[in-house]
C-alpha atoms as a PDB file:
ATOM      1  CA  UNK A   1      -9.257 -25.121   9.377  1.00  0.00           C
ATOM      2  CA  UNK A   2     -10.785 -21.960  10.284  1.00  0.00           C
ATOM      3  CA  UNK A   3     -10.257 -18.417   8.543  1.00  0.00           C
ATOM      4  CA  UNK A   4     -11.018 -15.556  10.644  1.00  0.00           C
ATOM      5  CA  UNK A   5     -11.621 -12.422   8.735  1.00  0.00           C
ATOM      6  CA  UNK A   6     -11.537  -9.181   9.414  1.00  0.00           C
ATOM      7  CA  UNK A   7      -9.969  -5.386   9.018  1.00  0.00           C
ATOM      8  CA  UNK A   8      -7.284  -3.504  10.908  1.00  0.00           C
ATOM      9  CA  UNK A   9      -9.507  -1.352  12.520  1.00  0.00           C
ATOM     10  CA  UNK A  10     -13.512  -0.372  12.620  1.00  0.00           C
ATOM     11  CA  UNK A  11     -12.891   3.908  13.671  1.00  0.00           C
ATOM     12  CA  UNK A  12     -13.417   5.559   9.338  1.00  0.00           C
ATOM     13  CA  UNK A  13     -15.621   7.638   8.941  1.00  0.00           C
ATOM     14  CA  UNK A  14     -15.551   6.709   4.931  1.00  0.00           C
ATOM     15  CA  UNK A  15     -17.063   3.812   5.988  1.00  0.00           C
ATOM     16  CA  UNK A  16     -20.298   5.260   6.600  1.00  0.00           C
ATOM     17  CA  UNK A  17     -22.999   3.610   4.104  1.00  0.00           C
ATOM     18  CA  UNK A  18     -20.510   1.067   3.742  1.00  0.00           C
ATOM     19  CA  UNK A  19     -20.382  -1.016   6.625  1.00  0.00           C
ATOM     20  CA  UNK A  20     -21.988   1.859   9.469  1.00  0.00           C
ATOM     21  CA  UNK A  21     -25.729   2.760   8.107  1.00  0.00           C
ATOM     22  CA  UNK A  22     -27.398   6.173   7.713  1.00  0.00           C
ATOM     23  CA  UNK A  23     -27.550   7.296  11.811  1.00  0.00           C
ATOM     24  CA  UNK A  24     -25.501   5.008  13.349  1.00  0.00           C
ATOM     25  CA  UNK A  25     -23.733   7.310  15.723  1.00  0.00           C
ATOM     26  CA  UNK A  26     -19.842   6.551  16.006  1.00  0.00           C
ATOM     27  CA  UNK A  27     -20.058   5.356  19.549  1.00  0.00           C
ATOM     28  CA  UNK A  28     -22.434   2.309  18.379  1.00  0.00           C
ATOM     29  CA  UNK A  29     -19.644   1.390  15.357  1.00  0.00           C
ATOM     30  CA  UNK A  30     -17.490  -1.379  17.460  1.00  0.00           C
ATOM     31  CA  UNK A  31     -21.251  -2.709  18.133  1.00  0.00           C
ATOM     32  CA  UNK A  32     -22.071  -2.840  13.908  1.00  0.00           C
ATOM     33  CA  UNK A  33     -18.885  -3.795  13.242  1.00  0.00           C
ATOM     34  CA  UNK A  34     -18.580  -7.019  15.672  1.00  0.00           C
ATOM     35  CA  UNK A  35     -22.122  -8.167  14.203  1.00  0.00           C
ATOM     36  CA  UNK A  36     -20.626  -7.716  10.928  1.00  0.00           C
ATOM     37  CA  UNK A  37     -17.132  -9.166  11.550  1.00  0.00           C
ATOM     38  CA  UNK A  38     -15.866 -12.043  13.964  1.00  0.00           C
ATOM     39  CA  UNK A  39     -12.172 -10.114  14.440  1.00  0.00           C
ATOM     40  CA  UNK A  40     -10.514  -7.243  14.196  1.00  0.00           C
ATOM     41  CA  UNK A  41      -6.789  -5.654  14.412  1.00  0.00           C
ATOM     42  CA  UNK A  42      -6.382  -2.970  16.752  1.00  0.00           C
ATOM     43  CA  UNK A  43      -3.527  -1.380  14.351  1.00  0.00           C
ATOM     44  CA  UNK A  44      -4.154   2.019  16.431  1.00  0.00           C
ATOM     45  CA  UNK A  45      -2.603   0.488  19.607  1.00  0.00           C
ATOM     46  CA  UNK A  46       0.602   0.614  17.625  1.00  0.00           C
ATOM     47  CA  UNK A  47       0.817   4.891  17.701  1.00  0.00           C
ATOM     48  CA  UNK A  48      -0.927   4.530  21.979  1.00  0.00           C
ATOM     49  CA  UNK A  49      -1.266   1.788  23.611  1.00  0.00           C
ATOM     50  CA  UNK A  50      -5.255   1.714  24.852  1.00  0.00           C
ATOM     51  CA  UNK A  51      -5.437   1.113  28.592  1.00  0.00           C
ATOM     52  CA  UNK A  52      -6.624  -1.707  30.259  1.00  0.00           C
ATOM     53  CA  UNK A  53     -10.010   0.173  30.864  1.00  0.00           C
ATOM     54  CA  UNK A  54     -10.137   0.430  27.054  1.00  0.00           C
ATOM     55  CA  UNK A  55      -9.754  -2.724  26.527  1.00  0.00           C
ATOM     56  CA  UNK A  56     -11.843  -4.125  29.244  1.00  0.00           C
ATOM     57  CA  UNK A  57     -14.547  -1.917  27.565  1.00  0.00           C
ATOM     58  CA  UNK A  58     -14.255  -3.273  23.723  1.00  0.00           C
ATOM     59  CA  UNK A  59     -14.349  -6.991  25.376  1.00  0.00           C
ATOM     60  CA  UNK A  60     -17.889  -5.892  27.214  1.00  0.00           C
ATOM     61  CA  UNK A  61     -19.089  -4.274  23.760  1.00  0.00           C
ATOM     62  CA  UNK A  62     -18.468  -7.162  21.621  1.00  0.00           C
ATOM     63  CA  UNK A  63     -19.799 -11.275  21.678  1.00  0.00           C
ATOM     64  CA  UNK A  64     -18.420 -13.879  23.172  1.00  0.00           C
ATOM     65  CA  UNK A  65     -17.024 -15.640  19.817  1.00  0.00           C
ATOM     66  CA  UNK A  66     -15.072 -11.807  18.987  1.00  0.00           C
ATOM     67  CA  UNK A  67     -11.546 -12.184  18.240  1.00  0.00           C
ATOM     68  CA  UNK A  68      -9.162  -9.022  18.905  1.00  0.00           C
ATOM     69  CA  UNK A  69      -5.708  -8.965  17.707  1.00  0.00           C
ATOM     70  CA  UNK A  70      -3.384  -6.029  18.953  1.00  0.00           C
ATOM     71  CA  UNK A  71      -0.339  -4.758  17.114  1.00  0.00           C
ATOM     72  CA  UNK A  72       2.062  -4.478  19.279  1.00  0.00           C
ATOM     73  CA  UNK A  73       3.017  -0.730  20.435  1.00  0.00           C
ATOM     74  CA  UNK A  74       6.092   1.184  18.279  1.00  0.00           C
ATOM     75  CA  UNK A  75       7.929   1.669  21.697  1.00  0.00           C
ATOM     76  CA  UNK A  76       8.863  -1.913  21.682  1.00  0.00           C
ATOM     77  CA  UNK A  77       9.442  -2.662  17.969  1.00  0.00           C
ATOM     78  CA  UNK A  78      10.842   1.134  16.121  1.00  0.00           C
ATOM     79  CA  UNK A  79      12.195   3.001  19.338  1.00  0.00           C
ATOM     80  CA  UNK A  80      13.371   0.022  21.075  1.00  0.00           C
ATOM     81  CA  UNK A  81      13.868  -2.355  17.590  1.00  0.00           C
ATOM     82  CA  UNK A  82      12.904  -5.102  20.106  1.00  0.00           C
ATOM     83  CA  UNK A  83      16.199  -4.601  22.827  1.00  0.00           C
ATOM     84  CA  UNK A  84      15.068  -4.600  26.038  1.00  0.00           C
ATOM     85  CA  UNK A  85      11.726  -6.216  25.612  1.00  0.00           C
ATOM     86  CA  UNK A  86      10.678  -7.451  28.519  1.00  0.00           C
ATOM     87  CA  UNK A  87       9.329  -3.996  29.755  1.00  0.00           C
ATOM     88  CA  UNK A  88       7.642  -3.420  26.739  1.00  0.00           C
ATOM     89  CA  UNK A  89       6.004  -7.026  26.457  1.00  0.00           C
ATOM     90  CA  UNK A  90       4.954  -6.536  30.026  1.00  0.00           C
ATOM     91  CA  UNK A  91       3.140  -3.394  29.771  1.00  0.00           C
ATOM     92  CA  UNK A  92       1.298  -4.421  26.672  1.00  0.00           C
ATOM     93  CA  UNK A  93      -0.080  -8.016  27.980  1.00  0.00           C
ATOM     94  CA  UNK A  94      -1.519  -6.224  31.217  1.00  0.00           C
ATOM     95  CA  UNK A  95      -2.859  -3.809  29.159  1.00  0.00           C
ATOM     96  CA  UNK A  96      -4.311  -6.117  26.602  1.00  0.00           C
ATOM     97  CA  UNK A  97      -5.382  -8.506  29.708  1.00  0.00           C
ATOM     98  CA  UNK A  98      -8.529  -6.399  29.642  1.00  0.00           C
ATOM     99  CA  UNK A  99      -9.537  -7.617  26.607  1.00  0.00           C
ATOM    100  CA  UNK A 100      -9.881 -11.470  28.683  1.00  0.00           C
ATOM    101  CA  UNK A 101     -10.735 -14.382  26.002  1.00  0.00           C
ATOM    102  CA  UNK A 102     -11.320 -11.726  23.428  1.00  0.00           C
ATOM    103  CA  UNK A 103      -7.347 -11.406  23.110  1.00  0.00           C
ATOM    104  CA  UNK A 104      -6.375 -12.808  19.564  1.00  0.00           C
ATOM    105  CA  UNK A 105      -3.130 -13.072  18.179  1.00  0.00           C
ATOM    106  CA  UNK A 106       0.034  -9.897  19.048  1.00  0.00           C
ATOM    107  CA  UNK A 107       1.210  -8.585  15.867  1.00  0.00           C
ATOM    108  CA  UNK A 108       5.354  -7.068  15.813  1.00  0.00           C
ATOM    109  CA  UNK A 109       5.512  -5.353  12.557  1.00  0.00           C
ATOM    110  CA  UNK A 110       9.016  -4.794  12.539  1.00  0.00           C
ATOM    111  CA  UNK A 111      10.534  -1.511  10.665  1.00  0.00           C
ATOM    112  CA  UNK A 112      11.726  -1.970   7.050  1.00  0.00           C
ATOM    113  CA  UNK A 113      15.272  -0.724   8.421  1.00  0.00           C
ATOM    114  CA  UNK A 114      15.528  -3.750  10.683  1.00  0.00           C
ATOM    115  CA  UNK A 115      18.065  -5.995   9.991  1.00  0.00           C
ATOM    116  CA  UNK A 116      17.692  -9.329  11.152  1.00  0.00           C
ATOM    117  CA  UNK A 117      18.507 -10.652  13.965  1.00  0.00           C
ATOM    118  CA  UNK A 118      17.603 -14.056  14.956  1.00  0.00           C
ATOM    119  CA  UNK A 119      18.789 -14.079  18.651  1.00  0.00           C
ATOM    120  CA  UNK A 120      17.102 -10.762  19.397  1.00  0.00           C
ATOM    121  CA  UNK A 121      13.869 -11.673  17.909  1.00  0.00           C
ATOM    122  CA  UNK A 122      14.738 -15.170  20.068  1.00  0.00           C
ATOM    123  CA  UNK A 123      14.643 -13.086  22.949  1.00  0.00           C
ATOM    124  CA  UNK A 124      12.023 -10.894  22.509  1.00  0.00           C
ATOM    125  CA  UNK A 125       9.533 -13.964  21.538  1.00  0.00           C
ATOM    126  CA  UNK A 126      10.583 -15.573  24.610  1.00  0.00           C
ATOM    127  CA  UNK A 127       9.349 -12.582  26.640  1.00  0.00           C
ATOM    128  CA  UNK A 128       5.595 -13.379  25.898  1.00  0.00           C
ATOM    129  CA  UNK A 129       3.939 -16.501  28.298  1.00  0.00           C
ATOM    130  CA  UNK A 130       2.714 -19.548  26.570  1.00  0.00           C
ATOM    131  CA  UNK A 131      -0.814 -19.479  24.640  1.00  0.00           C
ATOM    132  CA  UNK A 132      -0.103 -16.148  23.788  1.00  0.00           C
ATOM    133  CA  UNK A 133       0.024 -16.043  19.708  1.00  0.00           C
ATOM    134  CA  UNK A 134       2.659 -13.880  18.360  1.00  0.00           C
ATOM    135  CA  UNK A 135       3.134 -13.001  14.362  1.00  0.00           C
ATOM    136  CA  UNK A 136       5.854 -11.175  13.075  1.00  0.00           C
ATOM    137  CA  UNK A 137       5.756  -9.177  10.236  1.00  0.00           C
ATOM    138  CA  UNK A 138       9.530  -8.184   9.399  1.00  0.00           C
ATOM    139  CA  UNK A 139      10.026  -5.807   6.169  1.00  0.00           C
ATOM    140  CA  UNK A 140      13.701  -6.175   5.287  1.00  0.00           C
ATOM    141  CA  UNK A 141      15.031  -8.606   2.861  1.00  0.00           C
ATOM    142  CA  UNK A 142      18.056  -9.702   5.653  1.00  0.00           C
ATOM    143  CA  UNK A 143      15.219 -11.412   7.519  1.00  0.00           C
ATOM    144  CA  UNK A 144      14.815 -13.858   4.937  1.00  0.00           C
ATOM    145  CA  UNK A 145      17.037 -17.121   6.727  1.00  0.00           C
ATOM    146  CA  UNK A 146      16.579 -20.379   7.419  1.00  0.00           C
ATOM    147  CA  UNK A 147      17.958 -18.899  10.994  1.00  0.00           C
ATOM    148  CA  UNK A 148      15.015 -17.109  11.706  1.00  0.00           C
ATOM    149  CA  UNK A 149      12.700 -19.433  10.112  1.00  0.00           C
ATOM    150  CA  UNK A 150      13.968 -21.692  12.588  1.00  0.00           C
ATOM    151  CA  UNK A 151      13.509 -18.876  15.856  1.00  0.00           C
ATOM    152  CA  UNK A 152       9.623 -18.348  14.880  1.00  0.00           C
ATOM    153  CA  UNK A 153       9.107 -22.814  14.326  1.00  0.00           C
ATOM    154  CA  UNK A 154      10.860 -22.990  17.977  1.00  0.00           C
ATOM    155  CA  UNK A 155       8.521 -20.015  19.604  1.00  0.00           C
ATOM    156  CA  UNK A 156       5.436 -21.227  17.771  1.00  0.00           C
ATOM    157  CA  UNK A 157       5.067 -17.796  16.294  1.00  0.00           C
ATOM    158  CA  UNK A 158       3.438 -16.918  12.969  1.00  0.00           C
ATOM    159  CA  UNK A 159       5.399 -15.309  10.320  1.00  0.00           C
ATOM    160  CA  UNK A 160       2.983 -12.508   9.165  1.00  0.00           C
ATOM    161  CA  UNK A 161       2.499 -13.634   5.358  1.00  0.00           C
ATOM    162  CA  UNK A 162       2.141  -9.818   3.463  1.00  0.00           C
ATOM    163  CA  UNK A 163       0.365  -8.580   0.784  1.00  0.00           C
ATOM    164  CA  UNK A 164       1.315  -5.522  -1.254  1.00  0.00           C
ATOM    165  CA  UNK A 165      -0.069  -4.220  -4.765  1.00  0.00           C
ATOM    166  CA  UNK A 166      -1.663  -7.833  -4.865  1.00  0.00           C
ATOM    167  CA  UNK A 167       2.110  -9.347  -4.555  1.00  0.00           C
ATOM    168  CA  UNK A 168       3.436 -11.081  -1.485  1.00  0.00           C
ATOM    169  CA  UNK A 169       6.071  -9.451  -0.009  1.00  0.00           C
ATOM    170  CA  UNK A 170       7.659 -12.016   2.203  1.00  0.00           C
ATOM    171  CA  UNK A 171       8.015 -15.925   1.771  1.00  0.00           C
ATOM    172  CA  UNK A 172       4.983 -17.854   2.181  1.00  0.00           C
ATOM    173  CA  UNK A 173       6.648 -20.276   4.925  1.00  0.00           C
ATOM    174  CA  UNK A 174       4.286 -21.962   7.609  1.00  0.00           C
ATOM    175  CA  UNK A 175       6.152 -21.343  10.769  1.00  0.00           C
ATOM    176  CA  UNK A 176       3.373 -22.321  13.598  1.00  0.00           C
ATOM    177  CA  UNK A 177       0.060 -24.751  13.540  1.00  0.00           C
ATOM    178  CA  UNK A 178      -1.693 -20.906  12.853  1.00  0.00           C
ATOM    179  CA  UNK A 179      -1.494 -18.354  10.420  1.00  0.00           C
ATOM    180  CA  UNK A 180      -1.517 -14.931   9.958  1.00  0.00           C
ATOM    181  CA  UNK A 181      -2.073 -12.386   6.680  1.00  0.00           C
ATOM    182  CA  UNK A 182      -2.280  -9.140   6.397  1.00  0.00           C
ATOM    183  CA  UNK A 183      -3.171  -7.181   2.838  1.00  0.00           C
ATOM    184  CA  UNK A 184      -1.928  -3.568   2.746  1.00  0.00           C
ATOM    185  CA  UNK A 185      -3.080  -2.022  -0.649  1.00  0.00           C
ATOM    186  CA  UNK A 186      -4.450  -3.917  -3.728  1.00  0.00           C
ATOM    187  CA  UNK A 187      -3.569  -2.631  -7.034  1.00  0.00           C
ATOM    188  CA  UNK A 188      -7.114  -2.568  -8.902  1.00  0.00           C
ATOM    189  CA  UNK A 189      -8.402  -0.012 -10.773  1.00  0.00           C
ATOM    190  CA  UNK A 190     -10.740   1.350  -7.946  1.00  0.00           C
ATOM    191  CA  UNK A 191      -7.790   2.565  -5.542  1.00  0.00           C
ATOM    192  CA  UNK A 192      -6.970   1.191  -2.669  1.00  0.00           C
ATOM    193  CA  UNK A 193      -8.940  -2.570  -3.574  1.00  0.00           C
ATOM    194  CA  UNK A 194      -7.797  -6.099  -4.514  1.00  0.00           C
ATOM    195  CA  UNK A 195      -8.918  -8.019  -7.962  1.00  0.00           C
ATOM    196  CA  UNK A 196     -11.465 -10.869  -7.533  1.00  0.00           C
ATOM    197  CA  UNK A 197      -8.471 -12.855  -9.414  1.00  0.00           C
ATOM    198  CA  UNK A 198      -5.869 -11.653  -6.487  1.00  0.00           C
ATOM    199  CA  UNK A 199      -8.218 -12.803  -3.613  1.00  0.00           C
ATOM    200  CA  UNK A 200      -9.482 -16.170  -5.113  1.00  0.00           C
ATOM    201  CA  UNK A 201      -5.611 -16.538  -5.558  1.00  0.00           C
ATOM    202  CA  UNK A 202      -4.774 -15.920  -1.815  1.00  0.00           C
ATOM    203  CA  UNK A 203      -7.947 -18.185  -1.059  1.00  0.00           C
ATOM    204  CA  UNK A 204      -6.185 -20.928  -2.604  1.00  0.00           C
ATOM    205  CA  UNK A 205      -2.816 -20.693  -0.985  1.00  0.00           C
ATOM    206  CA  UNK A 206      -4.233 -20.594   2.414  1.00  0.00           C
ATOM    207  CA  UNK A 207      -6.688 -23.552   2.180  1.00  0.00           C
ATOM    208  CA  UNK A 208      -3.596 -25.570   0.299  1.00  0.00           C
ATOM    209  CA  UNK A 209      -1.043 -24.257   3.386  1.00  0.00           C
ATOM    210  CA  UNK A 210      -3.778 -24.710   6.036  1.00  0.00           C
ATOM    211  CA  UNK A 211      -5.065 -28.500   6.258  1.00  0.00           C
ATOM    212  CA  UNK A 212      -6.867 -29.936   8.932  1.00  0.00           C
ATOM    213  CA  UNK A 213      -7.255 -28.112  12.492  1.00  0.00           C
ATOM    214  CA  UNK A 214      -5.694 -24.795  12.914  1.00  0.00           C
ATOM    215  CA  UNK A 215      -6.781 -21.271  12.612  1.00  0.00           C
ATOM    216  CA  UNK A 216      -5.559 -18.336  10.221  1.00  0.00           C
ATOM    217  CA  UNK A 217      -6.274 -14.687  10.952  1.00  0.00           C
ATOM    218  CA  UNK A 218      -6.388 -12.347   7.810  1.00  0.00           C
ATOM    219  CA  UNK A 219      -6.830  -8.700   7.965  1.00  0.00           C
ATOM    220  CA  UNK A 220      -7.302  -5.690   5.633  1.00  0.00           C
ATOM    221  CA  UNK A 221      -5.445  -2.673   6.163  1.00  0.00           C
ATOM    222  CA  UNK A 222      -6.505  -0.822   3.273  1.00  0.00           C
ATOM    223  CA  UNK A 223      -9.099   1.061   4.296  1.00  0.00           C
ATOM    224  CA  UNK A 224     -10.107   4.208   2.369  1.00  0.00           C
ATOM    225  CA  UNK A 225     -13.333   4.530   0.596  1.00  0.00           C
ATOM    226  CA  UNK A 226     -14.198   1.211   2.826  1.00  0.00           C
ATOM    227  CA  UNK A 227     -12.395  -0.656   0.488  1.00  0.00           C
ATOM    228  CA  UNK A 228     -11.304  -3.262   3.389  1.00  0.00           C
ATOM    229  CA  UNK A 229     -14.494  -3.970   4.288  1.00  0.00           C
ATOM    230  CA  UNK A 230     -15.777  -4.883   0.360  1.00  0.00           C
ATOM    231  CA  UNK A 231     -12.727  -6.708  -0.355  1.00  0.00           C
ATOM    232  CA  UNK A 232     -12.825  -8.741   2.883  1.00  0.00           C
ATOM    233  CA  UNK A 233     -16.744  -9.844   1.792  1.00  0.00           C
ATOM    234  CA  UNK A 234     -15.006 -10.840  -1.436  1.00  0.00           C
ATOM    235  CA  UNK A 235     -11.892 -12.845   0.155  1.00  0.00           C
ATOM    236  CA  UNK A 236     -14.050 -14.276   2.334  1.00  0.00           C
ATOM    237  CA  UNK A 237     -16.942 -15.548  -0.100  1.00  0.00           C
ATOM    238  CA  UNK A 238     -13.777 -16.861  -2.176  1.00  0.00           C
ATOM    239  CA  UNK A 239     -12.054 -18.704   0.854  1.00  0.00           C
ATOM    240  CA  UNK A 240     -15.366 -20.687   1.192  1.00  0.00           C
ATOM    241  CA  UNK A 241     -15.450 -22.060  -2.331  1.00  0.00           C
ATOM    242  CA  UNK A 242     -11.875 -22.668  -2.215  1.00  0.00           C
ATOM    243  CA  UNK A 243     -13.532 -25.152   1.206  1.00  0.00           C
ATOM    244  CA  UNK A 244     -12.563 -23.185   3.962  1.00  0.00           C
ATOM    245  CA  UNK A 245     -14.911 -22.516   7.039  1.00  0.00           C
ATOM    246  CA  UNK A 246     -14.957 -18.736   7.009  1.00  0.00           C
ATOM    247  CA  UNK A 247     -16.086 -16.641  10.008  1.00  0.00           C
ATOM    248  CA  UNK A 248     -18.674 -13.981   9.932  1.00  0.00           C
ATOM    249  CA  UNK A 249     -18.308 -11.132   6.811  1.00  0.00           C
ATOM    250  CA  UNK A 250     -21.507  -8.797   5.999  1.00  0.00           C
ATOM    251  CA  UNK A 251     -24.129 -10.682   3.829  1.00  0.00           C
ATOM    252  CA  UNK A 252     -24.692  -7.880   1.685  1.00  0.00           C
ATOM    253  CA  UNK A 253     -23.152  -4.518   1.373  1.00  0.00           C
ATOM    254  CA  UNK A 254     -24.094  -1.201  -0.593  1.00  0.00           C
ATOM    255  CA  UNK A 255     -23.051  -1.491  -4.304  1.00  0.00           C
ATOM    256  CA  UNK A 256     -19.970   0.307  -5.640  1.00  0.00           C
ATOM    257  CA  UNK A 257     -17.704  -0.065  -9.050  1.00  0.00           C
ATOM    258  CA  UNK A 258     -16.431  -3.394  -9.190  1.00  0.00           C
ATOM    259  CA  UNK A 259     -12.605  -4.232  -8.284  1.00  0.00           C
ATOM    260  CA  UNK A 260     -10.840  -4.577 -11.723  1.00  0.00           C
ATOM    261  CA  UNK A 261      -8.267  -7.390 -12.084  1.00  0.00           C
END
């Protein structure tokens, strides 16, 4: 199994002497960041939608072996709440389409006022071709079914497994041959970070979920004070003792206080 790591997004200025040394101007960052990192989550794309030319351009910036998932735009999943996809889902994949065999995985982070509804996330799934990975990230407790576990094993789609304050916050069910995690905010002393403990701990339930072939994306969204960026070095160095191949992750990094917990 293969564990692609990464961060929602590469555009912080915090992260200067973090991941982005002294003088690297901004418009060299995606460059640092894909020799750094094998994947990334455009979480941005979610507020505007990048155009295709945007896209296009990330896919000639990065290498070959770069991995971009998109989160899918708020129009589709908050104004819409995923009626009427078909539109939406349209004008995203030609968008993304720029991106060519850079395009990872589609996240739909779904609003915490949601309730679920298994036949309309049936029918919005249904709206993206096959090959194209979709995870789903749902925030309200109504989601949690054996209904709509069933919709996301029949569509092949990911549920999102979630990470807040160093707690899941949805079940930890395998719904596709891939996976998908995202951690939010850590709860360690040094604000916004995750505890060696909490990582190593994450390491393990992924390499005992994830046997064999298959591929799991994880991204961290917690970015201030590059905090994503350290604690993906640290996930990543744990998800390889725990025997998991582990994409690319900066061999060394600037020192800072150590993540408590």
């Amino acid at each position: 199994m293969r564990l692609l790591v990464g961060t929602s997004g590469w555009q912080y200025k915090d992260w200067r002497d973090v991941l982005y040394p002294e003088g690297t101007p901004q418009r060299l960052w995606l460059e640092a960041y894909a020799a750094a990192f094998a994947t990334v989550e455009v979480n941005n794309a979610f507020y505007r939608l990048p155009s295709y030319a945007t896209f296009e351009a990330w896919r000639e910036r990065t290498p070959p072996d770069f991995v971009v998932a998109v989160k899918a735009s708020r129009f589709l999943t908050h104004v819409k709440r995923l009626r009427e996809p078909e539109e939406p889902v349209r004008r995203l994949l030609t968008h993304a389409a720029g991106l060519g065999d850079r395009l990872g995985p589609v996240l739909l982070q779904l609003p915490p006022t949601l309730r679920a509804d298994a036949a309309l996330l049936d029918a919005c799934l249904g709206c993206f071709p096959p090959g194209v990975r979709v995870a789903v990230e749902p925030r309200h407790p109504s989601w949690w079914t054996p209904g709509v576990r069933g919709v996301l094993e029949a569509r092949g789609a990911a549920l999102c497994w979630a990470d807040v304050r160093a707690r899941p916050v949805t079940p930890l069910w395998r719904t596709a041959d891939w996976g998908y995690v995202r951690f939010h905010v850590g709860r360690a002393r040094s604000w916004p970070r995750y505890g060696r403990r909490s990582l190593e701990t994450w390491a393990r339930r992924v390499a005992e979920t994830w046997t064999g072939e298959g591929e799991v994306y994880a991204y961290f969204n917690n970015d201030p004070n590059g905090a994503a960026v350290r604690d993906a070095v640290v996930f990543a160095r744990a998800a390889v003792a725990a025997g998991l191949t582990v994409t690319r992750t900066p061999p060394r990094l600037p020192s800072a206080a150590p993540a408590d917990g």
